[in-house]
PDB file of N, CA and C in Angstrom:
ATOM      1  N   UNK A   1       0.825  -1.205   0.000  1.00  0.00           N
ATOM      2  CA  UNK A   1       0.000   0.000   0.000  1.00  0.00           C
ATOM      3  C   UNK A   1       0.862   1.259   0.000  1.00  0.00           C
ATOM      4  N   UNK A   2       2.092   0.850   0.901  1.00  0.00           N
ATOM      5  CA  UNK A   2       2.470   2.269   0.585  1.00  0.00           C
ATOM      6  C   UNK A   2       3.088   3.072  -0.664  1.00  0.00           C
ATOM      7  N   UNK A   3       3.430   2.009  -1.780  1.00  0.00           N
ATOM      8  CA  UNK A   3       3.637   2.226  -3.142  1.00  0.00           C
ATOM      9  C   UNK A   3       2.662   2.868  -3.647  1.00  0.00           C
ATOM     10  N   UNK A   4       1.658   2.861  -3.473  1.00  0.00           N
ATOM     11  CA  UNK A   4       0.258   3.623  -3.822  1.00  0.00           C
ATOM     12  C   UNK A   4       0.310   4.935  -3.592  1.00  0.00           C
ATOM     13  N   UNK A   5       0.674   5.624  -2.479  1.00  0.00           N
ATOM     14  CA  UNK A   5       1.192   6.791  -1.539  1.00  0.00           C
ATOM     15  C   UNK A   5       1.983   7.497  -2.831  1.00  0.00           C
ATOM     16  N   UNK A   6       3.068   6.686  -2.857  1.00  0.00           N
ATOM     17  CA  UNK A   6       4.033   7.604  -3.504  1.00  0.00           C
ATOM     18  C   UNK A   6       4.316   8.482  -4.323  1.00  0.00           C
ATOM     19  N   UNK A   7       4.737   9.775  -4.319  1.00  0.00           N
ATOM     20  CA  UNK A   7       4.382  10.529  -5.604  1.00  0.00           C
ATOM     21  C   UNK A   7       3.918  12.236  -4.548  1.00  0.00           C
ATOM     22  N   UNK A   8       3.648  13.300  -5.413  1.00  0.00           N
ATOM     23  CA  UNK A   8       3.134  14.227  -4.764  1.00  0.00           C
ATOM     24  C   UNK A   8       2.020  14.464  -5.160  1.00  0.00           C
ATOM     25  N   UNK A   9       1.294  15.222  -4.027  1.00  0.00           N
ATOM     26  CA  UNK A   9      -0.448  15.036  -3.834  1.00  0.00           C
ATOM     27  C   UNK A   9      -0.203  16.421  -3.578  1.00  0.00           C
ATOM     28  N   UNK A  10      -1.337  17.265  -3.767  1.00  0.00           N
ATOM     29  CA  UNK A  10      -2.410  18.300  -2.933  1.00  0.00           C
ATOM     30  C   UNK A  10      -2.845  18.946  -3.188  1.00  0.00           C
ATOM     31  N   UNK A  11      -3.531  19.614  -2.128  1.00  0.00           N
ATOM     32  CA  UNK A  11      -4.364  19.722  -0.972  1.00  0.00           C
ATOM     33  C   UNK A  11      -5.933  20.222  -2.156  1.00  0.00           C
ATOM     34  N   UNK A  12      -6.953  19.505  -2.749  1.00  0.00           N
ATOM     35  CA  UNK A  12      -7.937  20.311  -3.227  1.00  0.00           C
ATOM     36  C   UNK A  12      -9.407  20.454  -2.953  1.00  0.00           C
ATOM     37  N   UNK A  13      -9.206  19.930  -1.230  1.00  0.00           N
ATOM     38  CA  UNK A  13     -10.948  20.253  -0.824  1.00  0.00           C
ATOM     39  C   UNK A  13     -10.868  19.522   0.274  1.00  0.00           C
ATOM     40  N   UNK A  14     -11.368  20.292   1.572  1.00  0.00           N
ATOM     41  CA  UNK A  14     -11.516  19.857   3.017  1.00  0.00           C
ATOM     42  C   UNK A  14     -12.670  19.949   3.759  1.00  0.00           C
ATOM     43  N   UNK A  15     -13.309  20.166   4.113  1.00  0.00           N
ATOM     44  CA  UNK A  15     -14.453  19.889   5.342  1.00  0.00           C
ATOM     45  C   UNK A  15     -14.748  21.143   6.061  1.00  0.00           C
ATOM     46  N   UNK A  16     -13.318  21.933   6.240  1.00  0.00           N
ATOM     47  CA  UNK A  16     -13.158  22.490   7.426  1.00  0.00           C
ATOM     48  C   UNK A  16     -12.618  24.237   6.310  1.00  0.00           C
ATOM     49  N   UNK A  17     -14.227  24.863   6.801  1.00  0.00           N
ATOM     50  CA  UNK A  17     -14.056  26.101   5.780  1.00  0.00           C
ATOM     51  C   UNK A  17     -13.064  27.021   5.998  1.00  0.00           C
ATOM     52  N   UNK A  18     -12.413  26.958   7.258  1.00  0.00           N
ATOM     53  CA  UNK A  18     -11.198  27.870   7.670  1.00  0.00           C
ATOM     54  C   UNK A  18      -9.729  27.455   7.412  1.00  0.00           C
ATOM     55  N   UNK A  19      -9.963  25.986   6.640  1.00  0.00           N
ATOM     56  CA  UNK A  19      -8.680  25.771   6.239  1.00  0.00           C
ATOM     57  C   UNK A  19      -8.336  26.019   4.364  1.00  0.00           C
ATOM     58  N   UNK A  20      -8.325  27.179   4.108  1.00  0.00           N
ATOM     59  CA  UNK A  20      -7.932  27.673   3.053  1.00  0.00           C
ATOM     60  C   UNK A  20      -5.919  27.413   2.734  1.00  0.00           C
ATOM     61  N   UNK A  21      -5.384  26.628   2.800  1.00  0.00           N
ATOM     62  CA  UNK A  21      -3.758  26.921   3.247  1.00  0.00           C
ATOM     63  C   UNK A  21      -3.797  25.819   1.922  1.00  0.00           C
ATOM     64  N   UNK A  22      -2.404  26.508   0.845  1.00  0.00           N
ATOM     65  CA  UNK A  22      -1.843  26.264  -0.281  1.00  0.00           C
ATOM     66  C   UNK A  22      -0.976  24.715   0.401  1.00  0.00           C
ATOM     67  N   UNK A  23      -2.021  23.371   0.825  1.00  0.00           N
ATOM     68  CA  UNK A  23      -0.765  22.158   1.063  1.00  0.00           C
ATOM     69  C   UNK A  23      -0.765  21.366  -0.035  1.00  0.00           C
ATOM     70  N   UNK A  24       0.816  20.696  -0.216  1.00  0.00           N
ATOM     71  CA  UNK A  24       0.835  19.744  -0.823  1.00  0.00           C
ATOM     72  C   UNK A  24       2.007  18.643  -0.047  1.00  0.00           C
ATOM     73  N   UNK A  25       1.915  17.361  -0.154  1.00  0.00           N
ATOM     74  CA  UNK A  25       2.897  16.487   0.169  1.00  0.00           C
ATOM     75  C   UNK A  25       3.168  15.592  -0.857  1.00  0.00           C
ATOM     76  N   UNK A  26       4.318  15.211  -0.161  1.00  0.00           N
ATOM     77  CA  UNK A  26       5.377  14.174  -1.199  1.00  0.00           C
ATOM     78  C   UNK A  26       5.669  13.315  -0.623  1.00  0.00           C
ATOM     79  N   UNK A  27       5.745  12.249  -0.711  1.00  0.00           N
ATOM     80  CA  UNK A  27       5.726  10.355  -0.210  1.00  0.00           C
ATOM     81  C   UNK A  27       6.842  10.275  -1.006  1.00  0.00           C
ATOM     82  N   UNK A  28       8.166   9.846  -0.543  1.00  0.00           N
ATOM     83  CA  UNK A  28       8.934   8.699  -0.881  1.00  0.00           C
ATOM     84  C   UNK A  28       9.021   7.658  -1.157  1.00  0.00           C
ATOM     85  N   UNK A  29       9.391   6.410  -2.113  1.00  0.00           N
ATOM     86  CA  UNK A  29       9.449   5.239  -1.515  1.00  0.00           C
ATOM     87  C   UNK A  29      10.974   4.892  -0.513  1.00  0.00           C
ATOM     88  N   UNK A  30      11.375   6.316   0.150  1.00  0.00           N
ATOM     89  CA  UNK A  30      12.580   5.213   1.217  1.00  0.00           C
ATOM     90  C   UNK A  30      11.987   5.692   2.328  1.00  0.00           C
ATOM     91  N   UNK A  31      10.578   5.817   2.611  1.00  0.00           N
ATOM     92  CA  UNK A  31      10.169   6.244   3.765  1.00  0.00           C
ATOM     93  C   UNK A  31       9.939   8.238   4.153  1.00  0.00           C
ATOM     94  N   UNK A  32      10.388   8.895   3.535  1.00  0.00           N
ATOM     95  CA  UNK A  32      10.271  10.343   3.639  1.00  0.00           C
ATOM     96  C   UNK A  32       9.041  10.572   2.857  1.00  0.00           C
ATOM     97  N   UNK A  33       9.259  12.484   3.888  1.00  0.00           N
ATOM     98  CA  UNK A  33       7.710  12.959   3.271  1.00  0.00           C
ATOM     99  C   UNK A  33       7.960  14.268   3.355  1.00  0.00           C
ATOM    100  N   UNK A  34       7.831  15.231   2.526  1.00  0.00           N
ATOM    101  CA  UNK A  34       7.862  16.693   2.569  1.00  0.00           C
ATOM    102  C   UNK A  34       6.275  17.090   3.158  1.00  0.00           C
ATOM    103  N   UNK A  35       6.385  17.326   3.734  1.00  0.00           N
ATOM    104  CA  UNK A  35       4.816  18.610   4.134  1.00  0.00           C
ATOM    105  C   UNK A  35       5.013  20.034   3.400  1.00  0.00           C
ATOM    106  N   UNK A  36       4.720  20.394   2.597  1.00  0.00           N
ATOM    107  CA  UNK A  36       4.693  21.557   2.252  1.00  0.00           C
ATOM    108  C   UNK A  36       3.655  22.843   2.033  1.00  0.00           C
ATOM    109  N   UNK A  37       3.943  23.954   2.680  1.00  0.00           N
ATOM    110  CA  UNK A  37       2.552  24.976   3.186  1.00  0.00           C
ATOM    111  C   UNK A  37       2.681  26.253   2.240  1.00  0.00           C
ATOM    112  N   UNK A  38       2.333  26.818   1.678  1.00  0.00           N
ATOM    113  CA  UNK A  38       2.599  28.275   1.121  1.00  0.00           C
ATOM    114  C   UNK A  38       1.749  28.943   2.152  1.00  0.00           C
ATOM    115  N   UNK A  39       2.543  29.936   2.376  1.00  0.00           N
ATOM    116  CA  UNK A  39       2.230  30.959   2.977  1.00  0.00           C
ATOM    117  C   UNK A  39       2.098  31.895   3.024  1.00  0.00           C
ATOM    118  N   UNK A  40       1.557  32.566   1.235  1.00  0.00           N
ATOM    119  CA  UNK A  40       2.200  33.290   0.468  1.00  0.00           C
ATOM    120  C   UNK A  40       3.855  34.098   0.040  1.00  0.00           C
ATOM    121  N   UNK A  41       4.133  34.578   1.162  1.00  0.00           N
ATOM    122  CA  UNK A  41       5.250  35.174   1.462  1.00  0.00           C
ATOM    123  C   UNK A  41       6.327  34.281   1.343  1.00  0.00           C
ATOM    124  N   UNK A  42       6.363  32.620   1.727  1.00  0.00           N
ATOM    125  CA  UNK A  42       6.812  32.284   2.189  1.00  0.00           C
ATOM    126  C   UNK A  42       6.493  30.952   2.025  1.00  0.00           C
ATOM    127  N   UNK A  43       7.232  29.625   2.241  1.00  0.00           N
ATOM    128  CA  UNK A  43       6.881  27.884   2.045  1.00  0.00           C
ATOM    129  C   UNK A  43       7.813  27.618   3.650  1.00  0.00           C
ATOM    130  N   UNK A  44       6.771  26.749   4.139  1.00  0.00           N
ATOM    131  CA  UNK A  44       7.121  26.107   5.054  1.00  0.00           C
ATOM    132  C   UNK A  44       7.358  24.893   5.068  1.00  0.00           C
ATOM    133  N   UNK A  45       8.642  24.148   4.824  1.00  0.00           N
ATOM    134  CA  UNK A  45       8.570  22.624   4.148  1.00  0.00           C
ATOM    135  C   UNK A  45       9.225  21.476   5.446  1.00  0.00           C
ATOM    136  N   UNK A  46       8.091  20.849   5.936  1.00  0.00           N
ATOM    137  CA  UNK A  46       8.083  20.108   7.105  1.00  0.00           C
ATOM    138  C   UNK A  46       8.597  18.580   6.674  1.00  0.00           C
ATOM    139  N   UNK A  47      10.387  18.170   7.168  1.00  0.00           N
ATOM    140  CA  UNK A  47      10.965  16.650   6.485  1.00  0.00           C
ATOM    141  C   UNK A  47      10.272  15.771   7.966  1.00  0.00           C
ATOM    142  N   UNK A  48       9.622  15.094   7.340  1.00  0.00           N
ATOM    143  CA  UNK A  48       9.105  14.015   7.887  1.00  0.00           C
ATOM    144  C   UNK A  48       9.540  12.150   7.331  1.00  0.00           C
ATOM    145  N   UNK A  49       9.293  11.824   8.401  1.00  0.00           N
ATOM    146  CA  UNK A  49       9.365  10.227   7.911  1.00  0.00           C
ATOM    147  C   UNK A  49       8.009   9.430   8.162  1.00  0.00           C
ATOM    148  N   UNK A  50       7.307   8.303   7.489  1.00  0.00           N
ATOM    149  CA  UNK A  50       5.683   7.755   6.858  1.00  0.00           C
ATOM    150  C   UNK A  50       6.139   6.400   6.989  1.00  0.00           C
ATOM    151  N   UNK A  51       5.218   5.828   7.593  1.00  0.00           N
ATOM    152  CA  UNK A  51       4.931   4.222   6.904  1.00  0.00           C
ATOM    153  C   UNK A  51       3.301   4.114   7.131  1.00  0.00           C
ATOM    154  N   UNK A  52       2.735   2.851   6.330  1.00  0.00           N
ATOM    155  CA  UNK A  52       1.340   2.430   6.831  1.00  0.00           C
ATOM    156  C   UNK A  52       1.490   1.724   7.501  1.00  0.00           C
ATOM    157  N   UNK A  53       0.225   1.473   7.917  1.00  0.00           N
ATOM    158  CA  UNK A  53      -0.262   0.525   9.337  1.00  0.00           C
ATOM    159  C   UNK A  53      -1.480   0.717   8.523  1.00  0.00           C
ATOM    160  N   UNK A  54      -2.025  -0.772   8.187  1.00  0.00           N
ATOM    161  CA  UNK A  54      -3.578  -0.404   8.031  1.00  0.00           C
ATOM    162  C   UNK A  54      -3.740   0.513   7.270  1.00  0.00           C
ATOM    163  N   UNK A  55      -5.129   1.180   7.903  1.00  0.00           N
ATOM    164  CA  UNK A  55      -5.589   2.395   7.033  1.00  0.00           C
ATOM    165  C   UNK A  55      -4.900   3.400   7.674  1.00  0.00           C
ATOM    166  N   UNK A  56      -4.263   3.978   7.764  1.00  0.00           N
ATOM    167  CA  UNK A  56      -3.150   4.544   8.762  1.00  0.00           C
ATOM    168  C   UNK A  56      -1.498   5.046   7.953  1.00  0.00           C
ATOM    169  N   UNK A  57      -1.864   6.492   7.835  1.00  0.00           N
ATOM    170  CA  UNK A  57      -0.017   7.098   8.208  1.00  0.00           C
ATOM    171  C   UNK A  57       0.278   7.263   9.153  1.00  0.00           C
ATOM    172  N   UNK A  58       1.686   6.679   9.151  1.00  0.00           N
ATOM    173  CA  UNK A  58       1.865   7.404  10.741  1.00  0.00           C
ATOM    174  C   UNK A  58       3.154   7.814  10.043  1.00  0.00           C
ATOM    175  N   UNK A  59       2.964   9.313  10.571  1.00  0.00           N
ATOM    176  CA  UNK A  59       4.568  10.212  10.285  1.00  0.00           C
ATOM    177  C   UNK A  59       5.242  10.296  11.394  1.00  0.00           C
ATOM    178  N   UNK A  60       6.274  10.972  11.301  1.00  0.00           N
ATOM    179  CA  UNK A  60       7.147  11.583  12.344  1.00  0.00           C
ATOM    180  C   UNK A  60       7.978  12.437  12.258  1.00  0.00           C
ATOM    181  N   UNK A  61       8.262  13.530  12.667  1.00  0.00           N
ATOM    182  CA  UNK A  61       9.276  14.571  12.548  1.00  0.00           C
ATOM    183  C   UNK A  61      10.659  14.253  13.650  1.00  0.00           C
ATOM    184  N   UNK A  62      11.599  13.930  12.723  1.00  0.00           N
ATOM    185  CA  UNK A  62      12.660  13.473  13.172  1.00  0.00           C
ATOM    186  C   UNK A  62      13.367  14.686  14.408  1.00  0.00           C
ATOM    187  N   UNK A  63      13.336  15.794  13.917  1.00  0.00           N
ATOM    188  CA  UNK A  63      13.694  16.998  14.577  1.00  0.00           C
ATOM    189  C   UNK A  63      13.027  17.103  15.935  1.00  0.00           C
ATOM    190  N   UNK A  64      11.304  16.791  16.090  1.00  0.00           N
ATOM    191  CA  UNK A  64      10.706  16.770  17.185  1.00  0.00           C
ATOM    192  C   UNK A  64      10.434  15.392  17.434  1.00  0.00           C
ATOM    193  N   UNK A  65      10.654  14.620  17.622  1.00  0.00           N
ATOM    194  CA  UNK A  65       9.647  13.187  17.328  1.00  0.00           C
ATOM    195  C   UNK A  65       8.872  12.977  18.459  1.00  0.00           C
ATOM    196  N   UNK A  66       7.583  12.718  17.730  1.00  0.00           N
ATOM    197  CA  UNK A  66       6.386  12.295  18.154  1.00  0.00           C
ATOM    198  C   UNK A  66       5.315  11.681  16.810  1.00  0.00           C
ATOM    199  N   UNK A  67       4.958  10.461  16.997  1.00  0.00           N
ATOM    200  CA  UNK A  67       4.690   9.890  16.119  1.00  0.00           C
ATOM    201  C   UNK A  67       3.023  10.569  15.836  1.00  0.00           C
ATOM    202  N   UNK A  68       2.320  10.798  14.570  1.00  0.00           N
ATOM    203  CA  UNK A  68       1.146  10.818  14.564  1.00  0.00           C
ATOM    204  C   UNK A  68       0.086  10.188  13.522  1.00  0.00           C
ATOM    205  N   UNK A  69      -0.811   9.717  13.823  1.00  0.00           N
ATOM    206  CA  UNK A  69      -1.603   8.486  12.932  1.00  0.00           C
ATOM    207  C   UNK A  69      -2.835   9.650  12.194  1.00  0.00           C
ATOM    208  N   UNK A  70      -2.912   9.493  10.690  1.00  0.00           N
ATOM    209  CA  UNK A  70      -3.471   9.934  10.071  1.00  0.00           C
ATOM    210  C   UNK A  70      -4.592   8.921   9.443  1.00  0.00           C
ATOM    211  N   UNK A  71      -5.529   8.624   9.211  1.00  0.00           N
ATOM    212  CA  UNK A  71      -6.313   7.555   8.806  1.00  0.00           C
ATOM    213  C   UNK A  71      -6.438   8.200   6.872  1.00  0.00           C
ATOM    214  N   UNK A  72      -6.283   7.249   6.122  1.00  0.00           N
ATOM    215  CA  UNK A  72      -6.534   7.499   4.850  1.00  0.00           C
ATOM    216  C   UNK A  72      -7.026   6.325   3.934  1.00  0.00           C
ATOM    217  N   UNK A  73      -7.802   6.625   2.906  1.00  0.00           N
ATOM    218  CA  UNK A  73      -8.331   5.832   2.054  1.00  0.00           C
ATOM    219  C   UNK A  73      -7.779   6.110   0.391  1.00  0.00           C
ATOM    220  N   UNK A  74      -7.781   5.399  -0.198  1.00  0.00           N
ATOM    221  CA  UNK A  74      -7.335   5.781  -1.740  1.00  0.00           C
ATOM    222  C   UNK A  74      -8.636   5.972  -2.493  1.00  0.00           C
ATOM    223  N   UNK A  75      -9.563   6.543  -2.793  1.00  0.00           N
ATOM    224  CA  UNK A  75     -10.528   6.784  -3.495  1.00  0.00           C
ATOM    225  C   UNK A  75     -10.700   6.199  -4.957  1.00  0.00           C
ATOM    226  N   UNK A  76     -11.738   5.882  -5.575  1.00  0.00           N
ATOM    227  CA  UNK A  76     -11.785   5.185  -6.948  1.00  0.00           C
ATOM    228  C   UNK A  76     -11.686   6.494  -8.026  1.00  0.00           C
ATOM    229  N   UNK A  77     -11.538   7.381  -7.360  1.00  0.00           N
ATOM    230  CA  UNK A  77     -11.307   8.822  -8.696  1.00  0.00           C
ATOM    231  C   UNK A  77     -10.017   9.518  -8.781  1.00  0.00           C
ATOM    232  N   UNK A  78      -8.801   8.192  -7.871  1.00  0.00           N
ATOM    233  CA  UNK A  78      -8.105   8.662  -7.673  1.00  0.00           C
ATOM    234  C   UNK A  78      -7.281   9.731  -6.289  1.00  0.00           C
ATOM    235  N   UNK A  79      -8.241  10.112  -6.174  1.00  0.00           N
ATOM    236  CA  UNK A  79      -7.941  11.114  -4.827  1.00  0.00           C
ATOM    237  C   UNK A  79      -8.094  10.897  -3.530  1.00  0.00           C
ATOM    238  N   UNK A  80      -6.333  10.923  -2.727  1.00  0.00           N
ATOM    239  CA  UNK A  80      -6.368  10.823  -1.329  1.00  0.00           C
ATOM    240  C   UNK A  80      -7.372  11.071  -0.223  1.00  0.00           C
ATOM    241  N   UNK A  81      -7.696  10.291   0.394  1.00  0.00           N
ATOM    242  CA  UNK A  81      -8.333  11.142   1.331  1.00  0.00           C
ATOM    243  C   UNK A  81      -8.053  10.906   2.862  1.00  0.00           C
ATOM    244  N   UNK A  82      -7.540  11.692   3.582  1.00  0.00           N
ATOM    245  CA  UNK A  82      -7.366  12.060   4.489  1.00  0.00           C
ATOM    246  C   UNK A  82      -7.962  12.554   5.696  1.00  0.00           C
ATOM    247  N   UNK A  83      -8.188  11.843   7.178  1.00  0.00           N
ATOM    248  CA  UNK A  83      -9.244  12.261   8.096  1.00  0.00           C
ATOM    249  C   UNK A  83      -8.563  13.103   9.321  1.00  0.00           C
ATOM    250  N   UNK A  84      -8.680  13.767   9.906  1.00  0.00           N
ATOM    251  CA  UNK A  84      -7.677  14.422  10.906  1.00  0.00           C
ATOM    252  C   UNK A  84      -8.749  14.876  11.900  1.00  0.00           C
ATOM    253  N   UNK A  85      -8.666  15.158  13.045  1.00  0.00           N
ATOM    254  CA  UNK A  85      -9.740  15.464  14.174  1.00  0.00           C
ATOM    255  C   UNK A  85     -11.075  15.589  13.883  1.00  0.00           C
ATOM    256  N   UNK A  86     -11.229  14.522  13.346  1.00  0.00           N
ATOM    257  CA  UNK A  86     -12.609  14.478  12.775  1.00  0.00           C
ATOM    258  C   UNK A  86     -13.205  14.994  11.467  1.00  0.00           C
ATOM    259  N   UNK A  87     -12.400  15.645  10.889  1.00  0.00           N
ATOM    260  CA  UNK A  87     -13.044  16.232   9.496  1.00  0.00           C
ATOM    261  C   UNK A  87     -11.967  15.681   8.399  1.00  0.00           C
ATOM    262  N   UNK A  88     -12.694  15.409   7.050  1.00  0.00           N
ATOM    263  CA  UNK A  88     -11.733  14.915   6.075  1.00  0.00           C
ATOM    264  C   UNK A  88     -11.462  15.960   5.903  1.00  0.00           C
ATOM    265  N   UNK A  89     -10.172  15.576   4.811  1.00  0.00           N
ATOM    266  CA  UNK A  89      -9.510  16.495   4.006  1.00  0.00           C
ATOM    267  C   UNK A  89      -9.220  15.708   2.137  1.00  0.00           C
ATOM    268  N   UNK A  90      -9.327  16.057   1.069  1.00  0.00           N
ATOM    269  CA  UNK A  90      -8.742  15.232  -0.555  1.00  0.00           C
ATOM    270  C   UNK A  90      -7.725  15.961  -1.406  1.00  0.00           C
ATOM    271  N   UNK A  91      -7.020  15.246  -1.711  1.00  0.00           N
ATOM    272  CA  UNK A  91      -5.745  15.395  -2.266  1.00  0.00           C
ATOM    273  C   UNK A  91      -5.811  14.712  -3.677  1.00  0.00           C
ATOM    274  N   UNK A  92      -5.841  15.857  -4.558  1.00  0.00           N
ATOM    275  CA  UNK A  92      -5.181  14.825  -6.034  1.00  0.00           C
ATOM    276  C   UNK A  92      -4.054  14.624  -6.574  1.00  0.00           C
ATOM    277  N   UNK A  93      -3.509  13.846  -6.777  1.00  0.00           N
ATOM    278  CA  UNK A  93      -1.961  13.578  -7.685  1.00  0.00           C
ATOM    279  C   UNK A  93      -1.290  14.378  -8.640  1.00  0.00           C
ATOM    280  N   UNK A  94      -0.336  14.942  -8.357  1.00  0.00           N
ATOM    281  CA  UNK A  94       0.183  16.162  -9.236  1.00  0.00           C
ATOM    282  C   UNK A  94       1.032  15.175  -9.564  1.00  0.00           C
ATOM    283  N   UNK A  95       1.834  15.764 -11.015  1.00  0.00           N
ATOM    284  CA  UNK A  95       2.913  15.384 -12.033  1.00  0.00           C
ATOM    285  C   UNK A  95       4.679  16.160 -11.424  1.00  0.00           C
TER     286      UNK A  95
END
């Protein structure tokens, strides 16, 4: 499953109307993951490390570590989807 992951995704429709923020991420296959935020001014690019479990990312920021479990599904249209404190979030596959 996590070959499926791989590649860069984002961010094009969430749940949660106050989250307007330019994300996209990038899956490795040696285990890494860019988080990346525009901030207009500015990109905030968060190196993380991913594996699955299940329906389950679990990342970690090597710099802080603390592990955290993301629940996700692969959709039949293609697009990630992602659940986080209760509200989804979908991601489509960029080139």
């Amino acid at each position: 499953m996590t070959s499926t992951l791989v590649g860069r995704w984002l961010l094009v429709e969430t749940e949660d109307p106050s989250d307007t923020e330019d994300v996209s991420m990038e899956f490795r296959p040696d285990g890494s993951l860019d988080y990346e935020i525009d901030l207009g001014n500015k990109r905030q690019i968060m190196k993380l490390t991913y594996r699955v479990e299940s329906d389950f990312i679990v990342s970690n920021q090597p710099s802080s570590p603390r592990e955290d479990r993301t629940r996700f599904a692969l959709l039949p249209d293609g697009r990630l989807e992602l659940e986080r404190d209760g509200k989804r979030l979908w991601y489509e596959r960029v080139e």
